[in-house]
Every structure is written in structure tokens, then in C-alpha cells.
C-alpha atoms as a PDB file:
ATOM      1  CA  UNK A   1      69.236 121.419  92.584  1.00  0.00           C
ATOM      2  CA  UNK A   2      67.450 121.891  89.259  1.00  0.00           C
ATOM      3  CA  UNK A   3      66.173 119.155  87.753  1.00  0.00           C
ATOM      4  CA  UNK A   4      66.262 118.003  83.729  1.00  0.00           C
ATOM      5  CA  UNK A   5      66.548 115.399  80.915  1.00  0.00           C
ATOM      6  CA  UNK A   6      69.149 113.583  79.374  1.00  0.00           C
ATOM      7  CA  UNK A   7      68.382 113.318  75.381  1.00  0.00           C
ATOM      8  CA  UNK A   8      67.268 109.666  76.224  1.00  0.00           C
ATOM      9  CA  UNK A   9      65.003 110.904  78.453  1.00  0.00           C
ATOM     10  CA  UNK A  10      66.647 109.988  82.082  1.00  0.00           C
ATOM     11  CA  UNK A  11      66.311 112.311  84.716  1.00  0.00           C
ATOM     12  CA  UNK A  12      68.936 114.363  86.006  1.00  0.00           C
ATOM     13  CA  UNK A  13      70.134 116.784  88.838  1.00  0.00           C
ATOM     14  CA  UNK A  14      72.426 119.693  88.390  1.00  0.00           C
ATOM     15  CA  UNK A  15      73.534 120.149  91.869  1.00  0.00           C
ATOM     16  CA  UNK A  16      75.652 123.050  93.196  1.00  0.00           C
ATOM     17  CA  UNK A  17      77.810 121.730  95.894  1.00  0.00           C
ATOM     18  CA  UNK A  18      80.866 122.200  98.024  1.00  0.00           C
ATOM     19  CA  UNK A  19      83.455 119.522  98.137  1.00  0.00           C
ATOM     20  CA  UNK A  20      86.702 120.232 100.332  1.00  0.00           C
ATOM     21  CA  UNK A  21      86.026 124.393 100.228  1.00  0.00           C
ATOM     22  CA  UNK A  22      85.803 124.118  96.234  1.00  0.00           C
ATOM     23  CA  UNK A  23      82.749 124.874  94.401  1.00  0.00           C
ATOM     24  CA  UNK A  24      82.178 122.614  92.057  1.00  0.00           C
ATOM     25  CA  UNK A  25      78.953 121.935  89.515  1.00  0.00           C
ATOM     26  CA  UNK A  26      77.794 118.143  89.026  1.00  0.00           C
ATOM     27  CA  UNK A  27      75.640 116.892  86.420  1.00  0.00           C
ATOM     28  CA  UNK A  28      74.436 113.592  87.818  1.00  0.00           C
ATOM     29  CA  UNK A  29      71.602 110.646  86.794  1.00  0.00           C
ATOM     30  CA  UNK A  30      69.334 110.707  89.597  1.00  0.00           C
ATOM     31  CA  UNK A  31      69.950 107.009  90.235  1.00  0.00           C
ATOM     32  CA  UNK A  32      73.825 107.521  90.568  1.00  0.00           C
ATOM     33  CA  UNK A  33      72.866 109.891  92.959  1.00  0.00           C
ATOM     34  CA  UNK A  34      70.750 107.678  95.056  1.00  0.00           C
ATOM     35  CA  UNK A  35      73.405 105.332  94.658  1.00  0.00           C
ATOM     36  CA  UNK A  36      76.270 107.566  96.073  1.00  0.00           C
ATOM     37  CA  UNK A  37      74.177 108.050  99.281  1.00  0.00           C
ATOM     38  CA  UNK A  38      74.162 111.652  99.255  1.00  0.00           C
ATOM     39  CA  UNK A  39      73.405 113.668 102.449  1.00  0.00           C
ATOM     40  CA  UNK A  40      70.946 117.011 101.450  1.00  0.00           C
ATOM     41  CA  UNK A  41      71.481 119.587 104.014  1.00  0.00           C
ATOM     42  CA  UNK A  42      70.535 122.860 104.294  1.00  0.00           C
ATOM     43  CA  UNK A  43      69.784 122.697 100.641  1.00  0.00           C
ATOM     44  CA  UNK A  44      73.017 121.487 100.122  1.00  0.00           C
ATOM     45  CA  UNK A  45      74.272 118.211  99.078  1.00  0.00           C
ATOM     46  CA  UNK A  46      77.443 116.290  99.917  1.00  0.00           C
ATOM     47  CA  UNK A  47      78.732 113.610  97.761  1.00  0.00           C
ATOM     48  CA  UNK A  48      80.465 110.424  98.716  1.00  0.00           C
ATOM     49  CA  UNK A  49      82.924 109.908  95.499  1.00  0.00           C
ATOM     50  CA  UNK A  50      83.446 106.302  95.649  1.00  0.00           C
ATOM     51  CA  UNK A  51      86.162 106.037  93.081  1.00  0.00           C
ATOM     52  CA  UNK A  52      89.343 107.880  93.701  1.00  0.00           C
ATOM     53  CA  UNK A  53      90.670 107.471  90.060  1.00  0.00           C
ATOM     54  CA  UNK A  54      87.422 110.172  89.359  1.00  0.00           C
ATOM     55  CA  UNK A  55      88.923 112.524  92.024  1.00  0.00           C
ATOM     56  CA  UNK A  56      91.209 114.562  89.331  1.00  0.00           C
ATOM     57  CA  UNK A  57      88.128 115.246  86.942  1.00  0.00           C
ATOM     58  CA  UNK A  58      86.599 117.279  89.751  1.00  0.00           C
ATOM     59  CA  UNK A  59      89.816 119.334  90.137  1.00  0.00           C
ATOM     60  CA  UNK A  60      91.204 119.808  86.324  1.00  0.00           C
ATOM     61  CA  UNK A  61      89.336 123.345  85.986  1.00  0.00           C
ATOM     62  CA  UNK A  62      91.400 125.157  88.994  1.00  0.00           C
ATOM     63  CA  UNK A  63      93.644 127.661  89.387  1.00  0.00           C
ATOM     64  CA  UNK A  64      97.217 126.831  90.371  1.00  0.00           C
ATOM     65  CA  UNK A  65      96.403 128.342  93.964  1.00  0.00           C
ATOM     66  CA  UNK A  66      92.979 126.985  94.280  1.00  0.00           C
ATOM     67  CA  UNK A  67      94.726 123.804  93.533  1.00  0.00           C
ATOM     68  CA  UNK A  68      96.860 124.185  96.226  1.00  0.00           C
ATOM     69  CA  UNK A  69      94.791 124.872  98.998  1.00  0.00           C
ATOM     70  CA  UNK A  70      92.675 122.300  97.673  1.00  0.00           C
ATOM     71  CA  UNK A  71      95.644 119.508  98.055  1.00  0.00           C
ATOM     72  CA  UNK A  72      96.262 121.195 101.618  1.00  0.00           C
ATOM     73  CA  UNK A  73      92.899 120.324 102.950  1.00  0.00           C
ATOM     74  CA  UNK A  74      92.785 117.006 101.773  1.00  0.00           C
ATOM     75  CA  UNK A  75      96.156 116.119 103.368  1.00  0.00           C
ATOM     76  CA  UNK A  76      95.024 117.530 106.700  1.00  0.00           C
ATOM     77  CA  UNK A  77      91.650 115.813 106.602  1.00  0.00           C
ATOM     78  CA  UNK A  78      90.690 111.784 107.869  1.00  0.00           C
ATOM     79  CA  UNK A  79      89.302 109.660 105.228  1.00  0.00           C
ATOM     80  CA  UNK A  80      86.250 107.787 105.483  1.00  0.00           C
ATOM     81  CA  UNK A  81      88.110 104.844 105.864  1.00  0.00           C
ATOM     82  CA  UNK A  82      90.482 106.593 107.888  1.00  0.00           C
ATOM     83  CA  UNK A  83      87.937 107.155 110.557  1.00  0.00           C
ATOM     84  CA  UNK A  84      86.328 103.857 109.785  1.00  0.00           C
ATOM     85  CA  UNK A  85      89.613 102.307 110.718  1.00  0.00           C
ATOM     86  CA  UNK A  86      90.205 104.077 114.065  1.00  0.00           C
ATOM     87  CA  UNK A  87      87.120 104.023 115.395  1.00  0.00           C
ATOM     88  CA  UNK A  88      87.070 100.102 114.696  1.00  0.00           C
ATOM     89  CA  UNK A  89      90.564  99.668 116.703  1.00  0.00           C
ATOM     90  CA  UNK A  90      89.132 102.009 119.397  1.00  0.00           C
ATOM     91  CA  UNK A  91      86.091 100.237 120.308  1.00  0.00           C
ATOM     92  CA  UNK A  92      88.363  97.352 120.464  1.00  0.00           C
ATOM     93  CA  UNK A  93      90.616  99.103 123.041  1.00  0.00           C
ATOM     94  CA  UNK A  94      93.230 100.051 121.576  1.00  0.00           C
ATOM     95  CA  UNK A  95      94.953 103.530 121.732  1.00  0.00           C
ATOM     96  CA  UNK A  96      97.136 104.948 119.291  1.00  0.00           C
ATOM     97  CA  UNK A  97      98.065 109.214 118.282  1.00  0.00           C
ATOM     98  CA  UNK A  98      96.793 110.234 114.739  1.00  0.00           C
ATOM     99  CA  UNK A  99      98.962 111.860 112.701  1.00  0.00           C
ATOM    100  CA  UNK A 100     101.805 112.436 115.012  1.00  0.00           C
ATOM    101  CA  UNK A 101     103.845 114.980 113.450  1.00  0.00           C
ATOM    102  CA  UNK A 102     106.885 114.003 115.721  1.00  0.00           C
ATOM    103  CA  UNK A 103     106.977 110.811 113.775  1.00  0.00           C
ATOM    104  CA  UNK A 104     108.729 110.629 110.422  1.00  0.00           C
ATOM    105  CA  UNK A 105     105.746 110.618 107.495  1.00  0.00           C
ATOM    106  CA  UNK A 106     102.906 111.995 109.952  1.00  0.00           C
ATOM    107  CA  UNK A 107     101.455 108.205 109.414  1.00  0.00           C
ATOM    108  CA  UNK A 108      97.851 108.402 110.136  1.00  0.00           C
ATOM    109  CA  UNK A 109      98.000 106.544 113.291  1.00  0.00           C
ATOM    110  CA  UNK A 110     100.362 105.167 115.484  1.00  0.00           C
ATOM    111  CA  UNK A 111     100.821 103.126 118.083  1.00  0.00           C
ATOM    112  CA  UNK A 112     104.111 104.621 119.673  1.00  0.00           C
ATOM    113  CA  UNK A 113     104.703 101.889 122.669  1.00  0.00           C
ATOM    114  CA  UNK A 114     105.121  99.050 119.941  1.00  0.00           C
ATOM    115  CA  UNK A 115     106.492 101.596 117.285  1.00  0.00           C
ATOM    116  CA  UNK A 116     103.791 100.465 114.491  1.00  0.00           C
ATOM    117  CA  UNK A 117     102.874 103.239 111.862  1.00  0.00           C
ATOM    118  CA  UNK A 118      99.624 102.625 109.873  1.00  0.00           C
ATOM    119  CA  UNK A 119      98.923 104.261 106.456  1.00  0.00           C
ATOM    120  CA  UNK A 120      95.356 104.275 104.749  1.00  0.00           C
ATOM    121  CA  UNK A 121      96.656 105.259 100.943  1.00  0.00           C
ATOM    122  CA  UNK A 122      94.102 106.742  98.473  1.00  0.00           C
ATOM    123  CA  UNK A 123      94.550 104.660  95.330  1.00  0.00           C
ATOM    124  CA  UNK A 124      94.528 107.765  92.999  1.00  0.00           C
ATOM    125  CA  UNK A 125      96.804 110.195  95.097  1.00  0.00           C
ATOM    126  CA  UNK A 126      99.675 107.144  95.793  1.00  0.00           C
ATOM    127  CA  UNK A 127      99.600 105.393  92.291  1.00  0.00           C
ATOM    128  CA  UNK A 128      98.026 101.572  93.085  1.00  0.00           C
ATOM    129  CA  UNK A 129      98.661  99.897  89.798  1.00  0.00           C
ATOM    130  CA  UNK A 130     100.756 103.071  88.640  1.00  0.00           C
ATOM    131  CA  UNK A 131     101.813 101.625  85.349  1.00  0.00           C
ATOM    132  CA  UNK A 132      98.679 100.783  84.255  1.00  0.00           C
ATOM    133  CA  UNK A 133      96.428 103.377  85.826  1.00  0.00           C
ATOM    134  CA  UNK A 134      98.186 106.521  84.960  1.00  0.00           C
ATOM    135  CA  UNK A 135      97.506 105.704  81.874  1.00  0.00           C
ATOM    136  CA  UNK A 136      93.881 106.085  83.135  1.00  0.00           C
ATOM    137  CA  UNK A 137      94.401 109.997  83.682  1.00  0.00           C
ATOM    138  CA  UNK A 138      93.363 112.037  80.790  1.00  0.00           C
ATOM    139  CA  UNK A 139      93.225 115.547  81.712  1.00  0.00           C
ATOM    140  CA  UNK A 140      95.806 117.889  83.108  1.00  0.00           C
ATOM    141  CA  UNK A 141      98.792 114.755  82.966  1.00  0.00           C
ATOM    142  CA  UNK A 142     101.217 117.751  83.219  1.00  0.00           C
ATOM    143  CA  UNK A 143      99.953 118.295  86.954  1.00  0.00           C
ATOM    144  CA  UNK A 144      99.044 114.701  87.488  1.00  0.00           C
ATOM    145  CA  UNK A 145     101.379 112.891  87.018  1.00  0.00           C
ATOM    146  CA  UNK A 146     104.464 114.483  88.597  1.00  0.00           C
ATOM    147  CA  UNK A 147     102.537 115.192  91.703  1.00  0.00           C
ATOM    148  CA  UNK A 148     101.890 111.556  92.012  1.00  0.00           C
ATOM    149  CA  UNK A 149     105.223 109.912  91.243  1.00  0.00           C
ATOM    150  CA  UNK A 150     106.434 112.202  93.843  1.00  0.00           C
ATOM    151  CA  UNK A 151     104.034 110.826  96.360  1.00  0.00           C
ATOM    152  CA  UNK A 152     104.948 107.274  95.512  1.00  0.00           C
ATOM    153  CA  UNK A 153     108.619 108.080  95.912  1.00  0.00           C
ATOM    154  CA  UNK A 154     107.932 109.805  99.164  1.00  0.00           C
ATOM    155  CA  UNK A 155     105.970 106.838 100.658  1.00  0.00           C
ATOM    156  CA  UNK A 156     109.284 104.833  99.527  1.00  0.00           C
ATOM    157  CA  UNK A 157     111.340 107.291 101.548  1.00  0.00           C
ATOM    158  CA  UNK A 158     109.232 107.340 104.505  1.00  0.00           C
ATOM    159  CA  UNK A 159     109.367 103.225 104.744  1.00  0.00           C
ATOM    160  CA  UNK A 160     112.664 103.016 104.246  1.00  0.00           C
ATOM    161  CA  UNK A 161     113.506 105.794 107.140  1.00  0.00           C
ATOM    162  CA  UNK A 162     111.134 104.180 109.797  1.00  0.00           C
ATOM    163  CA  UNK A 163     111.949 100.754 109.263  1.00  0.00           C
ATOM    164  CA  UNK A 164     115.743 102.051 109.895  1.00  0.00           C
ATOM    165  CA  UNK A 165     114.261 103.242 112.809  1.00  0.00           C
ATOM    166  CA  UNK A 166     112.940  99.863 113.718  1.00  0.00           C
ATOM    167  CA  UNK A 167     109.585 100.845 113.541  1.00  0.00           C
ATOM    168  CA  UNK A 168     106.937  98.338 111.584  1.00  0.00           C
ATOM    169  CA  UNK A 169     104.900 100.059 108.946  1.00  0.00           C
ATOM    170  CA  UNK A 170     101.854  98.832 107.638  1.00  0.00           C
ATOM    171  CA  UNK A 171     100.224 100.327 104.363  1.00  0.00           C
ATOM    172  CA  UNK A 172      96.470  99.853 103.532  1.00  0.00           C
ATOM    173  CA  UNK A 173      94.945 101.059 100.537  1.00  0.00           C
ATOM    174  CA  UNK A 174      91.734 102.919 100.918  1.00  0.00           C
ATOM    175  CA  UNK A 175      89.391 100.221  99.433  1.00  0.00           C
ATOM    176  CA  UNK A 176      91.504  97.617 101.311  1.00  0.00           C
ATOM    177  CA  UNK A 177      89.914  99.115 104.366  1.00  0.00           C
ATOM    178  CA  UNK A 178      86.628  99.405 102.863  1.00  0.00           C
ATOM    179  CA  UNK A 179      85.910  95.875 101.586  1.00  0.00           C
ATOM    180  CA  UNK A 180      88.004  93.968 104.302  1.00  0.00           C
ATOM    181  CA  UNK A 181      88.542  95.777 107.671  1.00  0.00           C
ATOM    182  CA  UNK A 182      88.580  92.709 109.494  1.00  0.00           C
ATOM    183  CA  UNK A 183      91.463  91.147 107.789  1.00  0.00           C
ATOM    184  CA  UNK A 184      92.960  95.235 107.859  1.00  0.00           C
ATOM    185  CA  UNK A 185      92.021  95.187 111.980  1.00  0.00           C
ATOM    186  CA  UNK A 186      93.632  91.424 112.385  1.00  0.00           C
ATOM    187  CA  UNK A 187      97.029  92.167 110.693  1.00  0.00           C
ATOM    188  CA  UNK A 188      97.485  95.409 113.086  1.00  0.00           C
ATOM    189  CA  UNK A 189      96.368  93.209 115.678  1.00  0.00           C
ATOM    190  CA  UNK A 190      99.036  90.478 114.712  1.00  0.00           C
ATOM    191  CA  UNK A 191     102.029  93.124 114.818  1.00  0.00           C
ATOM    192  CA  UNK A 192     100.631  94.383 118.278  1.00  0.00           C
ATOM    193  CA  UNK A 193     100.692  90.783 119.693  1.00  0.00           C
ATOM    194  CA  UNK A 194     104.041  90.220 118.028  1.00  0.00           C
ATOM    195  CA  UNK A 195     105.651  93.288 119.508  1.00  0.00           C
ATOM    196  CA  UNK A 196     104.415  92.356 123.005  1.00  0.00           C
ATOM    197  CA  UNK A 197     106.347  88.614 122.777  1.00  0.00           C
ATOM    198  CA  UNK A 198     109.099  90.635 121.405  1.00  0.00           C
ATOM    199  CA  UNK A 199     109.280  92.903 124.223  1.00  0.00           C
ATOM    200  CA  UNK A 200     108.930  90.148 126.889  1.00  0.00           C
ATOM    201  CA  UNK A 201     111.490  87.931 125.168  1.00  0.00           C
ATOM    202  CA  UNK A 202     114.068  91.227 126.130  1.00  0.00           C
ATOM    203  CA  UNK A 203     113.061  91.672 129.681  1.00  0.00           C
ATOM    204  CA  UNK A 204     113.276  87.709 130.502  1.00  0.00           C
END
């Protein structure tokens, strides 16, 4: 980290970091920093980005295959609020697969017995408020903006295909999860209850 000044005099940090196997160089006001509740580590520092609509800034100056591999990990990580959600329904007791991959959509958990898929949706990567927030993306729109549109038409796709399958999907959006997990953790607990009266209803 190397530290400097701002022309009005406010301290910075020019921090060399690693964020999902990219190198990347930030430029950041010391109390943004504090802010973002960094982690320092082995002289390194790992960044909590806190707004998804910044995401694409980081990623604008890659290479078509760094790019790629880039999108790869992401998609094969947990979110925070991913996690966050999980671990929340498992210390409640319930038990569910992550990202079943024998289950249309991979959904990010699932609770197979009551055939309930959960998404946790990054605002930026599945287009919340698409016809007003793409508008919001100023850099690289070539790359952007495709790549999104076909994620919102996938997540249409995959809906449509499990609720033909009679399965009950429930979408969160990432900030959703972080400002309200209760109300996120009651609604999944509303469609377990309700499947369980449904299945008793068929065996009586």
C-alpha cells in the first residue's frame, strides 16, 4: 500500500490487490476504505465492493480471456449474501443441496423434498431496474450489455421450465438479502410450511 494526497489534500491508498484471481490497482480515500471494512492480510488487502453496479469498472481493462475466466469464477463462487442466507436457514434446521447441478438453473439452493429453488441475484449481473440502470453503464456497453440481457432472459427461461416442473422458485436480489433476511428467511419458510399442508392434504 503506498500512501499519498489527493490535490485537496485527503489522504489516499494505492493498494495492489487480488479480487477473484485478477490483479487489479485501486486508488481509494482512506475513509472509503475504512468504510468498506477491508481485511489486510499478509500485506494484502481484500475489498468488500458494496455496490454491484461498480463491479464492471473493475473489469473494463481485460482481455477477452481474462474476462472469461474472470466471469467463470464468479459463477462458481457463493456470495456474501449467499452464504449469509444458508447459514441463517441452517442454524434454523433446515437442509437443502447448493447448487445442484441435476436441477434445471443450478439455483443456489434447494430444498428437493418440497421442490423449492432459491436464487440470490446480483443486481448488476441480472439487470434490477434494467431500463433505467443500463443506462448507468458507461464503459465497455458492447460487452455489457449483451451479456446481461442474456442473463435476464435466461433467468426467464429457467422460471418458466421449473415452474412447468411444479417446482416453486423464489428470487432474492442480493441487497434484498442484505437489508432484510428475516422477511427473505420467513417467505422460504412460508413455501416450506405450505408444501408440507400440501403434501398432507394428498396422503389424507
Amino acid at each position: 500500500m503506498v500512501p499519498g494526497s489527493s490535490p485537496g489534500g485527503t489522504t489516499h491508498l494505492e493498494i495492489k490487490s487480488l479480487y477473484r484471481n485478477v490483479e487489479v490497482f485501486l486508488f481509494l480515500d482512506v475513509s472509503v476504505l475504512i468504510r468498506s471494512n477491508s481485511v489486510q492480510k499478509k500485506n494484502k488487502v481484500t475489498l468488500c465492493f458494496k455496490d454491484n453496479f461498480n463491479l464492471h469498472k473493475t473489469m473494463d481493462n481485460l482481455t477477452p480471456e481474462q474476462r472469461r475466466k474472470n466471469m467463470q469464477a464468479i459463477k462458481s463462487t457463493a456470495t456474501t449474501q449467499e452464504v449469509r442466507l444458508a447459514k441463517a436457514l441452517w442454524e434454523l434446521g433446515y437442509r437443502y443441496r447448493k447448487n445442484n447441478k441435476k436441477i434445471f438453473g443450478k439455483p443456489d439452493l434447494t430444498f428437493a423434498k418440497y421442490k423449492i429453488a432459491i436464487f440470490i441475484d446480483s443486481e448488476f449481473f441480472h439487470g434490477k431496474d434494467w431500463e433505467t440502470q443500463q443506462l448507468r453503464i458507461k464503459s465497455n456497453r458492447e460487452y455489457w450489455i449483451p451479456k446481461i440481457e442474456r442473463n435476464r432472459k435466461r433467468d426467464i427461461e429457467v422460471n418458466a421450465f421449473l415452474i412447468s416442473k411444479k417446482w416453486k422458485v423464489i428470487r432474492f436480489w442480493s441487497k434484498e438479502v442484505q437489508k432484510e433476511l428475516n422477511t427473505c428467511i420467513a417467505k422460504i419458510q412460508e413455501e416450506i410450511e405450505s408444501s408440507k399442508i400440501k403434501t398432507e392434504e394428498k396422503k389424507s
